[in-house]
Structures are given as structure tokens and as C-alpha cells.
N, C-alpha and C. Protein backbone atom coordinates (compact mmCIF):
# COMPACT_ATOMS: atom_id res chain seq x y z
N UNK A 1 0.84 -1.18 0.00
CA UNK A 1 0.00 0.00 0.00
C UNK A 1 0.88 1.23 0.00
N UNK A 2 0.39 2.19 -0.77
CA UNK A 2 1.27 3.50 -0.95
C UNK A 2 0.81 4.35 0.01
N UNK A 3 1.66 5.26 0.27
CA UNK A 3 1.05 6.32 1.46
C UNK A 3 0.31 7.39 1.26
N UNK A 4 0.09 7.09 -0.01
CA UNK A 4 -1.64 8.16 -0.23
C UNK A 4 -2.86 7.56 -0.12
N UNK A 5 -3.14 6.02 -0.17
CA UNK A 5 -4.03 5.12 0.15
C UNK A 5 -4.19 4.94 1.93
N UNK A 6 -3.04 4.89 2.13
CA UNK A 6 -2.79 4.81 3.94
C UNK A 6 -3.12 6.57 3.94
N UNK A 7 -3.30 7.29 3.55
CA UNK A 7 -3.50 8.59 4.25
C UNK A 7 -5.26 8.78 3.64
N UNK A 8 -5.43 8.63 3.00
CA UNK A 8 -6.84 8.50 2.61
C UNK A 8 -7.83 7.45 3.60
N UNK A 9 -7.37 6.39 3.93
CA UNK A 9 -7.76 5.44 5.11
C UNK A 9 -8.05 6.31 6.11
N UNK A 10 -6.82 6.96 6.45
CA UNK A 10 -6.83 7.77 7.47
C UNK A 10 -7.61 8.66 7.48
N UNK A 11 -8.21 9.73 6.86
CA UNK A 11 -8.81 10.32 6.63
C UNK A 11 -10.47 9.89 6.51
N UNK A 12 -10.52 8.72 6.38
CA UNK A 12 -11.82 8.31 5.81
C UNK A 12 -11.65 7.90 7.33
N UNK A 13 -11.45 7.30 8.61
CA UNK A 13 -11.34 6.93 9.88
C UNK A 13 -11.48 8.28 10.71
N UNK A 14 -10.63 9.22 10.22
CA UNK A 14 -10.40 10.90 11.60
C UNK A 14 -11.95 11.49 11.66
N UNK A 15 -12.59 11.44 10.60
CA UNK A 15 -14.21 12.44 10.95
C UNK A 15 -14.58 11.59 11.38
N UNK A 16 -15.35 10.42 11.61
CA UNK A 16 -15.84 10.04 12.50
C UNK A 16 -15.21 9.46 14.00
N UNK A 17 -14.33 9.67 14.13
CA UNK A 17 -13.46 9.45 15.07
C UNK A 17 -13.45 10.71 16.02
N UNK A 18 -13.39 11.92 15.38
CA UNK A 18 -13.74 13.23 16.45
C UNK A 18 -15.38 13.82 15.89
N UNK A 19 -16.30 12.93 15.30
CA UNK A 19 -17.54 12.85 15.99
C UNK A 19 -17.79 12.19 16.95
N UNK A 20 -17.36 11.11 17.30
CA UNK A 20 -17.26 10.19 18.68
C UNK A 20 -17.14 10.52 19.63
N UNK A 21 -15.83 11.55 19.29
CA UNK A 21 -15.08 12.08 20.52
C UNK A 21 -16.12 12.79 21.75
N UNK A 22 -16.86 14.03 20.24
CA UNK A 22 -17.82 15.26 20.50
C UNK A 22 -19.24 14.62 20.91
N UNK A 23 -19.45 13.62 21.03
CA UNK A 23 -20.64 12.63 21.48
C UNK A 23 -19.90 11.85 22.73
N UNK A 24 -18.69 11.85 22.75
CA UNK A 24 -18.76 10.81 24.00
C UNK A 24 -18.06 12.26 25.49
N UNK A 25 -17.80 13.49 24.60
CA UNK A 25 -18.48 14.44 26.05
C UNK A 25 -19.29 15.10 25.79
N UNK A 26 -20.06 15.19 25.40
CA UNK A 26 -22.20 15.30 25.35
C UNK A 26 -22.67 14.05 26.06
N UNK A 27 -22.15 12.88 26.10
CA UNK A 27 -22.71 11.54 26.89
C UNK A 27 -22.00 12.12 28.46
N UNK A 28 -21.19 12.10 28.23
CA UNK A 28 -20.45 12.03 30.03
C UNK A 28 -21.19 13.06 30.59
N UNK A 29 -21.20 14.19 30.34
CA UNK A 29 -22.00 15.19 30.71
C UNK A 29 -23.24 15.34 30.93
N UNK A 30 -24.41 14.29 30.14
CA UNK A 30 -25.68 14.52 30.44
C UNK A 30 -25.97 13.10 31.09
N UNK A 31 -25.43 11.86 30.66
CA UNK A 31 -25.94 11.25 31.50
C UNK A 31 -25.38 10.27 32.61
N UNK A 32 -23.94 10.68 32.83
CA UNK A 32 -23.38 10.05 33.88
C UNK A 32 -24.36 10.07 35.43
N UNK A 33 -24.71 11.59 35.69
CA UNK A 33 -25.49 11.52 37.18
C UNK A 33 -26.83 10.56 37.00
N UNK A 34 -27.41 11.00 35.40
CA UNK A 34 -28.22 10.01 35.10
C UNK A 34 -28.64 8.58 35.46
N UNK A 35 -27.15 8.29 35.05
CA UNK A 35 -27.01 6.55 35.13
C UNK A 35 -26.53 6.17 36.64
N UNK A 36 -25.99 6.43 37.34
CA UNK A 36 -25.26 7.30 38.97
C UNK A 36 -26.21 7.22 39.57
N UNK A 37 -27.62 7.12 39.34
CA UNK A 37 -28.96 7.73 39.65
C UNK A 37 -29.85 6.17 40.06
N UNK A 38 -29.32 5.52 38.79
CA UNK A 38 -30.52 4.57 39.00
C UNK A 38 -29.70 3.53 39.96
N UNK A 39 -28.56 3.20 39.89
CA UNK A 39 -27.72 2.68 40.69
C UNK A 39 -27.33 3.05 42.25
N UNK A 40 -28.69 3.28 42.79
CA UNK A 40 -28.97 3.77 44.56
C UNK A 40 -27.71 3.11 45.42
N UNK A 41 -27.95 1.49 45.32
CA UNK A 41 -27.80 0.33 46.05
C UNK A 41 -26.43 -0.03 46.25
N UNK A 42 -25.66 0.46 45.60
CA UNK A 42 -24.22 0.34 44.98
C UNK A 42 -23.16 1.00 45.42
N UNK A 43 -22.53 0.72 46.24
CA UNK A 43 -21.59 1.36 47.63
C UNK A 43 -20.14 1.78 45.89
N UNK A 44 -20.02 1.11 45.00
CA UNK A 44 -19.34 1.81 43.90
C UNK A 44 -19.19 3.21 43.29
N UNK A 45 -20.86 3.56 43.04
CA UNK A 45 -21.10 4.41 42.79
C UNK A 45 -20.76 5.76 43.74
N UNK A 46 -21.26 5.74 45.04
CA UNK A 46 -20.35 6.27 45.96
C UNK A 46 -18.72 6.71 46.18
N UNK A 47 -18.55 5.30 45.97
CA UNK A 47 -16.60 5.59 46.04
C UNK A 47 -16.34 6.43 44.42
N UNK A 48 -16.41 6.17 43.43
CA UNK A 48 -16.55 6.78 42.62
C UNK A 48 -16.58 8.19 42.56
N UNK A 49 -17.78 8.54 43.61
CA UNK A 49 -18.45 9.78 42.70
C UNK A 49 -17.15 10.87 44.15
N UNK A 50 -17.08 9.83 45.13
CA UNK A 50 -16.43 10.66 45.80
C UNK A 50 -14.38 10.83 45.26
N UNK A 51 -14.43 10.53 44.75
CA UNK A 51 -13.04 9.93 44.36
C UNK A 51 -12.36 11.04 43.37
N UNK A 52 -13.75 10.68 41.93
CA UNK A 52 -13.33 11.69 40.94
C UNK A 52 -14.44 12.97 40.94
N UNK A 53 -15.00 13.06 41.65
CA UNK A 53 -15.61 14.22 41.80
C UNK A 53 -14.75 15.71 41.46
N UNK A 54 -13.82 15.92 42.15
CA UNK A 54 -13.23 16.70 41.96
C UNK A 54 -12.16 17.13 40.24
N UNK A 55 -12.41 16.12 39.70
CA UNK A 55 -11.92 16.14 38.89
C UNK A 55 -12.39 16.91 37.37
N UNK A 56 -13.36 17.57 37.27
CA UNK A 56 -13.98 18.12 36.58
C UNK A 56 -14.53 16.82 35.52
N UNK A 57 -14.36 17.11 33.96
CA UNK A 57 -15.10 16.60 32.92
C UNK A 57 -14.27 15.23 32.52
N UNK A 58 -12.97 14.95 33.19
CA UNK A 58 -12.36 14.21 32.85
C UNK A 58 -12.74 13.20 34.00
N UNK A 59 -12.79 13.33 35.08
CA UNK A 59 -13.44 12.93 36.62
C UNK A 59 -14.99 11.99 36.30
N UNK A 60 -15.59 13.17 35.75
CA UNK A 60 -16.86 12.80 35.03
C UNK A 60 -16.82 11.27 33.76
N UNK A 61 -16.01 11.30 33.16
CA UNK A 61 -16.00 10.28 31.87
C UNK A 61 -14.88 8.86 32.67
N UNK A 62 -14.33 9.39 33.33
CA UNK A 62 -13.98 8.14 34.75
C UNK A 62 -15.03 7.19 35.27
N UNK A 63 -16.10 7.97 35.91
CA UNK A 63 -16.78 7.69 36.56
C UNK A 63 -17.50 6.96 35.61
N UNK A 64 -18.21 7.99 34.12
CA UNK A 64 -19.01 7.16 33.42
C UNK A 64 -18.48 5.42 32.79
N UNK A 65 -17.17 5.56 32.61
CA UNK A 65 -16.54 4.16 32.00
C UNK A 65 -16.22 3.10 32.78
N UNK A 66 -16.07 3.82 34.24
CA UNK A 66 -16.18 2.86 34.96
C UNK A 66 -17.94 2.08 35.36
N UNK A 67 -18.65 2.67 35.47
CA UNK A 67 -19.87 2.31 35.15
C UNK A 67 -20.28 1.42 34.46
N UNK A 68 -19.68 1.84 33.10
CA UNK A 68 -19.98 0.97 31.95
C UNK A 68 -19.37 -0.33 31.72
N UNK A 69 -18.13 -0.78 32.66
CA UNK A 69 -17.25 -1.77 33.16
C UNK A 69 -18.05 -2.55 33.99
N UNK A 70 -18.66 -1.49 34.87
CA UNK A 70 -19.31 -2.99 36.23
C UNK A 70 -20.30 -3.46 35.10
N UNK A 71 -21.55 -2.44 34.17
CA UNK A 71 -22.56 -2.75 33.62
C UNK A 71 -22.19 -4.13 32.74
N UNK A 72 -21.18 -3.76 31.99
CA UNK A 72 -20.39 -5.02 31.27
C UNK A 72 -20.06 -6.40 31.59
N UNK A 73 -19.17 -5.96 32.96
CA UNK A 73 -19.02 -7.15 33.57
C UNK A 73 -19.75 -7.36 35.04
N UNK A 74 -21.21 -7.55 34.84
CA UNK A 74 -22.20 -7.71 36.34
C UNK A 74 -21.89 -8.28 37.03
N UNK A 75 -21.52 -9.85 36.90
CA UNK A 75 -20.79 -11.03 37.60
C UNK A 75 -19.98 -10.97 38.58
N UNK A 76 -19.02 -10.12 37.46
CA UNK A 76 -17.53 -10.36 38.07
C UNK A 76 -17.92 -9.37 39.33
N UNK A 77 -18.22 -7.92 39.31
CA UNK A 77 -18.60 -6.37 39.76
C UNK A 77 -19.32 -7.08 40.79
N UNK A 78 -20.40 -8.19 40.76
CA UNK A 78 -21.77 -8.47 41.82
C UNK A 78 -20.31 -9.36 43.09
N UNK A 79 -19.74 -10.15 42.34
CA UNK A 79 -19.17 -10.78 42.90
C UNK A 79 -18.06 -10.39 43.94
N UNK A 80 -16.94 -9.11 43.77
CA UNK A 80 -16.69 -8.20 44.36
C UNK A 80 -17.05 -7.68 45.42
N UNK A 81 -18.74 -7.50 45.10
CA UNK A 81 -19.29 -6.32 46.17
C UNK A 81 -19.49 -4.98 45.82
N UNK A 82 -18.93 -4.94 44.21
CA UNK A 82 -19.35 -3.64 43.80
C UNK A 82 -21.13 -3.15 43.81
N UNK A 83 -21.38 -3.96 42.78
CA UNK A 83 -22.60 -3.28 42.57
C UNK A 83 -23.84 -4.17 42.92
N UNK A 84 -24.81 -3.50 43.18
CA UNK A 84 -25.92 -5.10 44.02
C UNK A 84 -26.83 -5.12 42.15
N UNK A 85 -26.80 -6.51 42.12
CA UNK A 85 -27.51 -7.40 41.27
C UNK A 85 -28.21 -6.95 40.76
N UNK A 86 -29.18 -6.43 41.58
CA UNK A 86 -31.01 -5.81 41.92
C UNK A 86 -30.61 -4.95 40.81
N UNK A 87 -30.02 -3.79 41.21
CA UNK A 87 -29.10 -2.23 40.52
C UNK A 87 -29.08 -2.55 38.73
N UNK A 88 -28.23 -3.55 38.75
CA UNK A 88 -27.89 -3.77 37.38
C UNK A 88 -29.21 -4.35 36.21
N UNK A 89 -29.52 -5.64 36.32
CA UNK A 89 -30.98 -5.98 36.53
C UNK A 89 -31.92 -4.76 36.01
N UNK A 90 -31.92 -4.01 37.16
CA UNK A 90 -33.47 -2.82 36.70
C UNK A 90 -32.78 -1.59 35.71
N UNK A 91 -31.40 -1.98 35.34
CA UNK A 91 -30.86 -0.95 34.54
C UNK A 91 -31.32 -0.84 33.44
N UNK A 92 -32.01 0.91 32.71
CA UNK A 92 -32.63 0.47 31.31
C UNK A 92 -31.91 -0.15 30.42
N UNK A 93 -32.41 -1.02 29.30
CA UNK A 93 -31.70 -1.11 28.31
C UNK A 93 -31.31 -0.32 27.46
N UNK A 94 -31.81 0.80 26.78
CA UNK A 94 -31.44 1.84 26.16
C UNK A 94 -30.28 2.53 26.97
N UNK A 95 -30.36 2.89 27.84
CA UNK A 95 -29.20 3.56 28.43
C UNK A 95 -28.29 2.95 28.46
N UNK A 96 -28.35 1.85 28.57
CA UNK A 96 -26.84 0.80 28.73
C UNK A 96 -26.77 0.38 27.19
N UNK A 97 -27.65 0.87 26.34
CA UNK A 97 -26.96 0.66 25.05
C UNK A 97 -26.31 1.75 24.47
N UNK A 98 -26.46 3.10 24.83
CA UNK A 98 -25.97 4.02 24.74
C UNK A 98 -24.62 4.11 25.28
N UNK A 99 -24.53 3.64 26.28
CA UNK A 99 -22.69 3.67 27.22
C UNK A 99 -22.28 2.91 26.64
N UNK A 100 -22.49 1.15 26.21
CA UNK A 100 -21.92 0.78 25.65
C UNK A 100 -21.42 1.08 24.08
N UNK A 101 -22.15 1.32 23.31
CA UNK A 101 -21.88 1.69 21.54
C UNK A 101 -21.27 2.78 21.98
N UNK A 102 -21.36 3.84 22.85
CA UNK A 102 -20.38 5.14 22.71
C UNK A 102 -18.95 4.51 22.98
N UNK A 103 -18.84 3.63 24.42
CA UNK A 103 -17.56 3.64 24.46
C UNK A 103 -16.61 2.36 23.86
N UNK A 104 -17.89 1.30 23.59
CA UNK A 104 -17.53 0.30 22.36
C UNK A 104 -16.56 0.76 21.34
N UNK A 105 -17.27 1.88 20.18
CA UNK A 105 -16.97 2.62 18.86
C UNK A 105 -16.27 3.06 19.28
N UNK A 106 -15.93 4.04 20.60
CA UNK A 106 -14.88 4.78 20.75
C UNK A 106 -13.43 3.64 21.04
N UNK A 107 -13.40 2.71 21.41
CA UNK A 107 -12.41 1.67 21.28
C UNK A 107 -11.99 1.12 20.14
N UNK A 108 -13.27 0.60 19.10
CA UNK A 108 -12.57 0.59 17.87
C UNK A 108 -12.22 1.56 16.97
N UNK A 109 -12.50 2.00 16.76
CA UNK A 109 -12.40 3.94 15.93
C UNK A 109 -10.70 3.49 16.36
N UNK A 110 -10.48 3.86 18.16
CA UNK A 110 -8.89 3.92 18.60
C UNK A 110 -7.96 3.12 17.83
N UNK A 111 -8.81 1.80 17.98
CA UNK A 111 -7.69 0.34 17.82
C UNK A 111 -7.01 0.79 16.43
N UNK A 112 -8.33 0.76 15.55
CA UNK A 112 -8.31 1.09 14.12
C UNK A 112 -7.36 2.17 13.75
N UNK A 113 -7.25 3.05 14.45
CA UNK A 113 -6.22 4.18 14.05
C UNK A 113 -5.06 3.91 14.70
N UNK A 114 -4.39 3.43 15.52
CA UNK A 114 -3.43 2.73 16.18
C UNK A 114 -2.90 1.33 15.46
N UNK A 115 -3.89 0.75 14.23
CA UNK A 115 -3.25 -0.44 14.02
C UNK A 115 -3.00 0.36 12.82
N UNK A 116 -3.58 1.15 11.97
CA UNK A 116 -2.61 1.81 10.51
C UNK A 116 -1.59 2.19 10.96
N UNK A 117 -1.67 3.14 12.02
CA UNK A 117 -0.17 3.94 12.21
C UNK A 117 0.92 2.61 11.96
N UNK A 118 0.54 1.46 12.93
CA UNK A 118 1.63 0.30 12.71
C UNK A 118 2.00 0.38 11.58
N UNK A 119 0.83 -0.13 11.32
CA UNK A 119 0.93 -0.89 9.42
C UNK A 119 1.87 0.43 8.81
N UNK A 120 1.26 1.38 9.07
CA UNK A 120 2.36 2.50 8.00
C UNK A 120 3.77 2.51 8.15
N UNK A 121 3.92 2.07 10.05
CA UNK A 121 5.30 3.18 10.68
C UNK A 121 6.82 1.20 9.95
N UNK A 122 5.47 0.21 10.06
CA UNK A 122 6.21 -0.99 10.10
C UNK A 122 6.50 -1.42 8.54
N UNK A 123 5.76 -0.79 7.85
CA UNK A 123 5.39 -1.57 6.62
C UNK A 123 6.39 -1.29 5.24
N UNK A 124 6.96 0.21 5.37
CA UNK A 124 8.02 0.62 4.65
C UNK A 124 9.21 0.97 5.34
């Protein structure tokens, strides 16, 4: 591959990659307390909110991904002592499809632009 094909890739990957970005702080921001909210029961949510609180918008998207970690992994999180069962369970589905596809896409979008750079930095 020539490096106008690898830069065109690239290019066809960067706009939606900082639309993601600009959606995944419009998500942290409106519905982290949101989701924080329905999760009463959950001595996590607590340590959390007290932890990165202070941290402004970056504090905020902490909190939300970690969220989206226990939501992900219930089991493992119930099993812990993080989060009670009940909590997760009555969590909407829409909302937890929203945390996940934001920070899903936002992982591959990453990978994806992290594995060209390889391919480019390795390949010639």
C-alpha cells in the first residue's frame, strides 16, 4: 500500500473518530449523574463519585466508563461487592446501550487508528 491510500484510510477513519469524541463528552455530561442515579444500592457508585468528583469533565467520563465496566461485567462487579444485582438488573436497556456503543466505537475507531499507524510506521 502506498502512502496516499494509507492517508486516505486515514482520513476516511479521523471524521468520524472526532464525531465520537464530540458525542462521547455530550454523553459524560448529560448522562453520567443520570445513570449514577438509577444505581442507589451500589456502595461503587459512591466511592466513585467521591473519588473523581473533583476532577472536573475528565473525573466525570472516569466515573461514566467505569460504570460501563461494572454494567459489562455484572458477575464479576456483583461478585466483588461492587454493585448489588437488583441495581444492574433494573438498569434500562437503552441507556446501557448508549454507554456501551459510545464507548464500544470509541475503542474501535482507537484500535483502528493505532493499528494503521503500525501498518504504515512498520510496513516501509
Amino acid at each position: 500500500m502506498s502512502h496516499e491510500s494509507l492517508g486516505l484510510i486515514s482520513l476516511m477513519l479521523f471524521p468520524p473518530f472526532l464525531l465520537l469524541a464530540i458525542w462521547l463528552i455530550y454523553m459524560v455530561h448529560v448522562y453520567t449523574e443520570r445513570a449514577e442515579a438509577l444505581m442507589i444500592n451500589s456502595s461503587f457508585i459512591e466511592a466513585n463519585r467521591s473519588l473523581f468528583s473533583q476532577m472536573g469533565l475528565i473525573g466525570k467520563a472516569m466515573r461514566n466508563g467505569l460504570l460501563t465496566l461494572a454494567l459489562l461485567t455484572p458477575t464479576l462487579a456483583a461478585k466483588r461487592g461492587l454493585v448489588n444485582v437488583a441495581d444492574v438488573k433494573n438498569f434500562p436497556i437503552g441507556l446501557r446501550r448508549i454507554l456501551f456503543l459510545s464507548w464500544g466505537s470509541s475503542f474501535v475507531f482507537s484500535v483502528a487508528l493505532v493499528v494503521l499507524n503500525v501498518f504504515r510506521r512498520y510496513s516501509y
